[in-house]
C-alpha atoms as a PDB file:
ATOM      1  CA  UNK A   1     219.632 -19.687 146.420  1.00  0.00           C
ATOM      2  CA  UNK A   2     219.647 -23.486 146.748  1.00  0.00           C
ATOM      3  CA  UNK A   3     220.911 -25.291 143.463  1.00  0.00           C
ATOM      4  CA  UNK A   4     218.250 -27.844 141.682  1.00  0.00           C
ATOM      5  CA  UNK A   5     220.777 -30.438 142.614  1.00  0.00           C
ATOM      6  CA  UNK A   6     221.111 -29.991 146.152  1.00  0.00           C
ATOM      7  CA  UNK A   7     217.463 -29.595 145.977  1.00  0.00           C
ATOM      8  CA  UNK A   8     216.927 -33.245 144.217  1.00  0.00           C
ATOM      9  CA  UNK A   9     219.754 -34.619 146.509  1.00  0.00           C
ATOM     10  CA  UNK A  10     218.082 -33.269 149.808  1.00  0.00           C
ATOM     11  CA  UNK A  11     214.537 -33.652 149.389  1.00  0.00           C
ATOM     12  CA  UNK A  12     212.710 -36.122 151.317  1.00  0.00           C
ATOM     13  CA  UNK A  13     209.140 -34.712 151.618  1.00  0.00           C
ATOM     14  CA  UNK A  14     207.718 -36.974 149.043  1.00  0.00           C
ATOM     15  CA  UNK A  15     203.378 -36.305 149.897  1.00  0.00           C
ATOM     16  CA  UNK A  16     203.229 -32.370 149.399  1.00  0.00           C
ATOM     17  CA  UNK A  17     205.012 -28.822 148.168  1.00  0.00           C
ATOM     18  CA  UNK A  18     203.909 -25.958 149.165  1.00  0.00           C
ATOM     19  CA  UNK A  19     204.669 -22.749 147.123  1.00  0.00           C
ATOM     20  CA  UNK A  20     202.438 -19.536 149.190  1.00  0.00           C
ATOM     21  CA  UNK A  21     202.828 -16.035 147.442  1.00  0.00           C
ATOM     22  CA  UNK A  22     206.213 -16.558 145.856  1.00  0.00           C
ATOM     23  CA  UNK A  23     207.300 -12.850 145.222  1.00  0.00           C
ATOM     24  CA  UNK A  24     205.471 -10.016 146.542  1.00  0.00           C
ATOM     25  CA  UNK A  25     207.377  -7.335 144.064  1.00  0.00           C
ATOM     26  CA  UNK A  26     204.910  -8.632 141.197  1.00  0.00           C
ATOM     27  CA  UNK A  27     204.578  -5.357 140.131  1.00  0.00           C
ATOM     28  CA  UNK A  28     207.551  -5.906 138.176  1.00  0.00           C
ATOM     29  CA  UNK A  29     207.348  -7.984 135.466  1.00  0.00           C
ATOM     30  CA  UNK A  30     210.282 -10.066 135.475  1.00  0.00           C
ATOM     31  CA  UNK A  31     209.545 -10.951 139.329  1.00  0.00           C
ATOM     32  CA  UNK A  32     206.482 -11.966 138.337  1.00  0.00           C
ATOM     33  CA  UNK A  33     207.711 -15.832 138.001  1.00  0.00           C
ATOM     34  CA  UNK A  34     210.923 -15.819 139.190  1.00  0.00           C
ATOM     35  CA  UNK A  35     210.386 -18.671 142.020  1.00  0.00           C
ATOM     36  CA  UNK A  36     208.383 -21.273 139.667  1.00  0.00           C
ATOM     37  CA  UNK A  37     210.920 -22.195 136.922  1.00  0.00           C
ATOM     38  CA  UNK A  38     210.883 -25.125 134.419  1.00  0.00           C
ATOM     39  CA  UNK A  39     213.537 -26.695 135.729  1.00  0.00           C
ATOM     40  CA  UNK A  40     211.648 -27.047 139.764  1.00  0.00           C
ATOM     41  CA  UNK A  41     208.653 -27.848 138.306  1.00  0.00           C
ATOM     42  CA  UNK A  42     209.990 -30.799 135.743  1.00  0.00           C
ATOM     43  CA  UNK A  43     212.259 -31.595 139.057  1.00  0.00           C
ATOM     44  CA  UNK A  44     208.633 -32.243 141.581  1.00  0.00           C
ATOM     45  CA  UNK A  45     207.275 -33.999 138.671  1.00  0.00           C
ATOM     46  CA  UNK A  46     210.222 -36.643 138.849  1.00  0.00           C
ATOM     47  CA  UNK A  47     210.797 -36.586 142.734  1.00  0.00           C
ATOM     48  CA  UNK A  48     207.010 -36.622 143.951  1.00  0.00           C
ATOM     49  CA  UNK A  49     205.284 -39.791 144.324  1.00  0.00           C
ATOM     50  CA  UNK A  50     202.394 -40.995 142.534  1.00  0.00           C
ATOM     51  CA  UNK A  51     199.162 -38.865 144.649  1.00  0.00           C
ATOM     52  CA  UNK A  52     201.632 -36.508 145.884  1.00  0.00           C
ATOM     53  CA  UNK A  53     199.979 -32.978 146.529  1.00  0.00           C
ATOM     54  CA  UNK A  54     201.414 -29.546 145.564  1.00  0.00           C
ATOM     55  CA  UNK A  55     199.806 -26.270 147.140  1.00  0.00           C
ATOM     56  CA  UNK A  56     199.954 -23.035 145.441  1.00  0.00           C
ATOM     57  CA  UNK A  57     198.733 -20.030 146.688  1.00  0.00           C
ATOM     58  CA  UNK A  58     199.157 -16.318 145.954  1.00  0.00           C
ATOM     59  CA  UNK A  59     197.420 -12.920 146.814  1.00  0.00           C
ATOM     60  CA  UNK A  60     197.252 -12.374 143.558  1.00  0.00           C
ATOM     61  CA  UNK A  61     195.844 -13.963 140.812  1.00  0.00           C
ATOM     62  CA  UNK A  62     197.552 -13.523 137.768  1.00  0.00           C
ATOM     63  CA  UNK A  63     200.205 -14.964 139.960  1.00  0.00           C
ATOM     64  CA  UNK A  64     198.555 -18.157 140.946  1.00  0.00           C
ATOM     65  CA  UNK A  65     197.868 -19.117 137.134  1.00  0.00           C
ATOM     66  CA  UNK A  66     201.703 -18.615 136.192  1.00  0.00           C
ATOM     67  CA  UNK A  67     202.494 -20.779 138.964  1.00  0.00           C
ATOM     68  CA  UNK A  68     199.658 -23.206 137.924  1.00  0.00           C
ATOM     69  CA  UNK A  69     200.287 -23.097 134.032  1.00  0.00           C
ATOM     70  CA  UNK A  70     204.078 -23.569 134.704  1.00  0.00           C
ATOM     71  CA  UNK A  71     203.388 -26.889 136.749  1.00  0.00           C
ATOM     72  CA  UNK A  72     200.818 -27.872 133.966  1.00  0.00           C
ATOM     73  CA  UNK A  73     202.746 -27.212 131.047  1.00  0.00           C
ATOM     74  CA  UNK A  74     206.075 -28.888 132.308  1.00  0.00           C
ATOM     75  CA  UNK A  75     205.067 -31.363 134.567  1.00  0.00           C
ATOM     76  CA  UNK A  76     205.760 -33.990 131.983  1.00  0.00           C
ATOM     77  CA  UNK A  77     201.638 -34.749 131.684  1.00  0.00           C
ATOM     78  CA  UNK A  78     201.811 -36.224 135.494  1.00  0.00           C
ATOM     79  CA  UNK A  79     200.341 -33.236 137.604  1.00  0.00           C
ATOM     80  CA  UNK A  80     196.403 -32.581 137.412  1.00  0.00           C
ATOM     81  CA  UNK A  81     194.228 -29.694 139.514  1.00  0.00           C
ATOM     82  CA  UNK A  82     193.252 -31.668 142.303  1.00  0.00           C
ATOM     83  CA  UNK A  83     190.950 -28.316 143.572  1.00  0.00           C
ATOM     84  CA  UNK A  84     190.860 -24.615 142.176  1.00  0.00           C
ATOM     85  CA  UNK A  85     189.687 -21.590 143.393  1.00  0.00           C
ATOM     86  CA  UNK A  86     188.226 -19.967 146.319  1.00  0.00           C
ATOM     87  CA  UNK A  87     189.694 -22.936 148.727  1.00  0.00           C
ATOM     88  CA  UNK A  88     190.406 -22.551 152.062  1.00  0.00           C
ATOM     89  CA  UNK A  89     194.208 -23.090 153.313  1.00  0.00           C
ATOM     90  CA  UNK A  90     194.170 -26.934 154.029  1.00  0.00           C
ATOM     91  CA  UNK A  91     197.329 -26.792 156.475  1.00  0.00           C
ATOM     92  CA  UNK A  92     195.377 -24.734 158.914  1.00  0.00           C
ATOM     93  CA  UNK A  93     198.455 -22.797 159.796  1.00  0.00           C
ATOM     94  CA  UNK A  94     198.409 -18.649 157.987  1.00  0.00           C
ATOM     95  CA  UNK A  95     201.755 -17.502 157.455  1.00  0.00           C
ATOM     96  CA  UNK A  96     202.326 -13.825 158.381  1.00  0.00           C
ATOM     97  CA  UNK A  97     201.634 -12.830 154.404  1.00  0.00           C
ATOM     98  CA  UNK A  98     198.210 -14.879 154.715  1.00  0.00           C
ATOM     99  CA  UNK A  99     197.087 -13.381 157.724  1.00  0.00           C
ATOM    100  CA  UNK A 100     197.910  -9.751 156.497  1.00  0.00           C
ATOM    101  CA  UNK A 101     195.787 -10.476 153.052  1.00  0.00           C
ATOM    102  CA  UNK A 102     193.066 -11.655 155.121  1.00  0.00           C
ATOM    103  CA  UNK A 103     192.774  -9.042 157.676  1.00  0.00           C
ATOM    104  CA  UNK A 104     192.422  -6.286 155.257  1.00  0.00           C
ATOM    105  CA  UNK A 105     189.577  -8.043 153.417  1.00  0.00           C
ATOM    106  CA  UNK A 106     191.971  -9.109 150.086  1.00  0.00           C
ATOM    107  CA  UNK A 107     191.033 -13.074 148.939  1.00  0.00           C
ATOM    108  CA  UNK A 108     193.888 -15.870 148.591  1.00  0.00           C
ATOM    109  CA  UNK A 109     193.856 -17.487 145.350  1.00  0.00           C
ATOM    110  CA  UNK A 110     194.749 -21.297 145.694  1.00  0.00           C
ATOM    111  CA  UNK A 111     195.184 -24.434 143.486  1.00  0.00           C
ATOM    112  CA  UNK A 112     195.811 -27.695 144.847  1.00  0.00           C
ATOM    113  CA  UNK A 113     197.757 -30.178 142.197  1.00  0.00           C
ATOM    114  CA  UNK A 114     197.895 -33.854 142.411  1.00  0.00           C
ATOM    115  CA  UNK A 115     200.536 -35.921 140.712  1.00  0.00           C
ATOM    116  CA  UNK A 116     199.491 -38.982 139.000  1.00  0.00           C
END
């Protein structure tokens, strides 16, 4: 684990965050959200800059909106859905999880937010 303040302290990406599939164990509920927490997501809102992008993406859908409505509901009123849906991965690298979702035929869920 990484503590919020080392986090604020060390972070110097300032243009995008990328959360992809936080937890696969979602078939437990209290994994379900266990990566996107009010405290990160009111922490982004103060430390990205103004048009700063944050990429969410999950296997599973139910998992994408809590990671979407968390960011939404306490990003102090300064993150908006930049794109939604059926998107395609706009880093153009698949991580192993991606590729394995793909290959068997499953669809990533993905939200680009947008902080302004």
């Amino acid at each position: 684990h990484v503590s919020l303040d080392s986090f604020k302290l060390s972070w110097t990406v300032d243009t995008c965050l990328n959360t992809e599939c936080p937890n696969p164990d979602f078939n437990k509920e209290q994994n379900r959200w266990r990566m996107v927490r009010r405290m990160l997501v009111e922490a982004v809102a103060d430390l990205l800059q103004v048009n700063g992008k944050i990429y969410l993406q999950s296997d599973v859908e139910s998992v994408l909106l809590g990671m979407k409505e968390q960011f939404i509901s306490h990003g102090k009123g300064q993150l908006v859905v930049d794109s939604d849906g059926r998107m395609e991965n706009p880093f153009g690298v698949v991580s192993d999880w991606e590729r394995h979702v793909l290959a068997r035929g499953a669809p990533m869920y993905r939200t680009m937010l947008r902080k302004v």
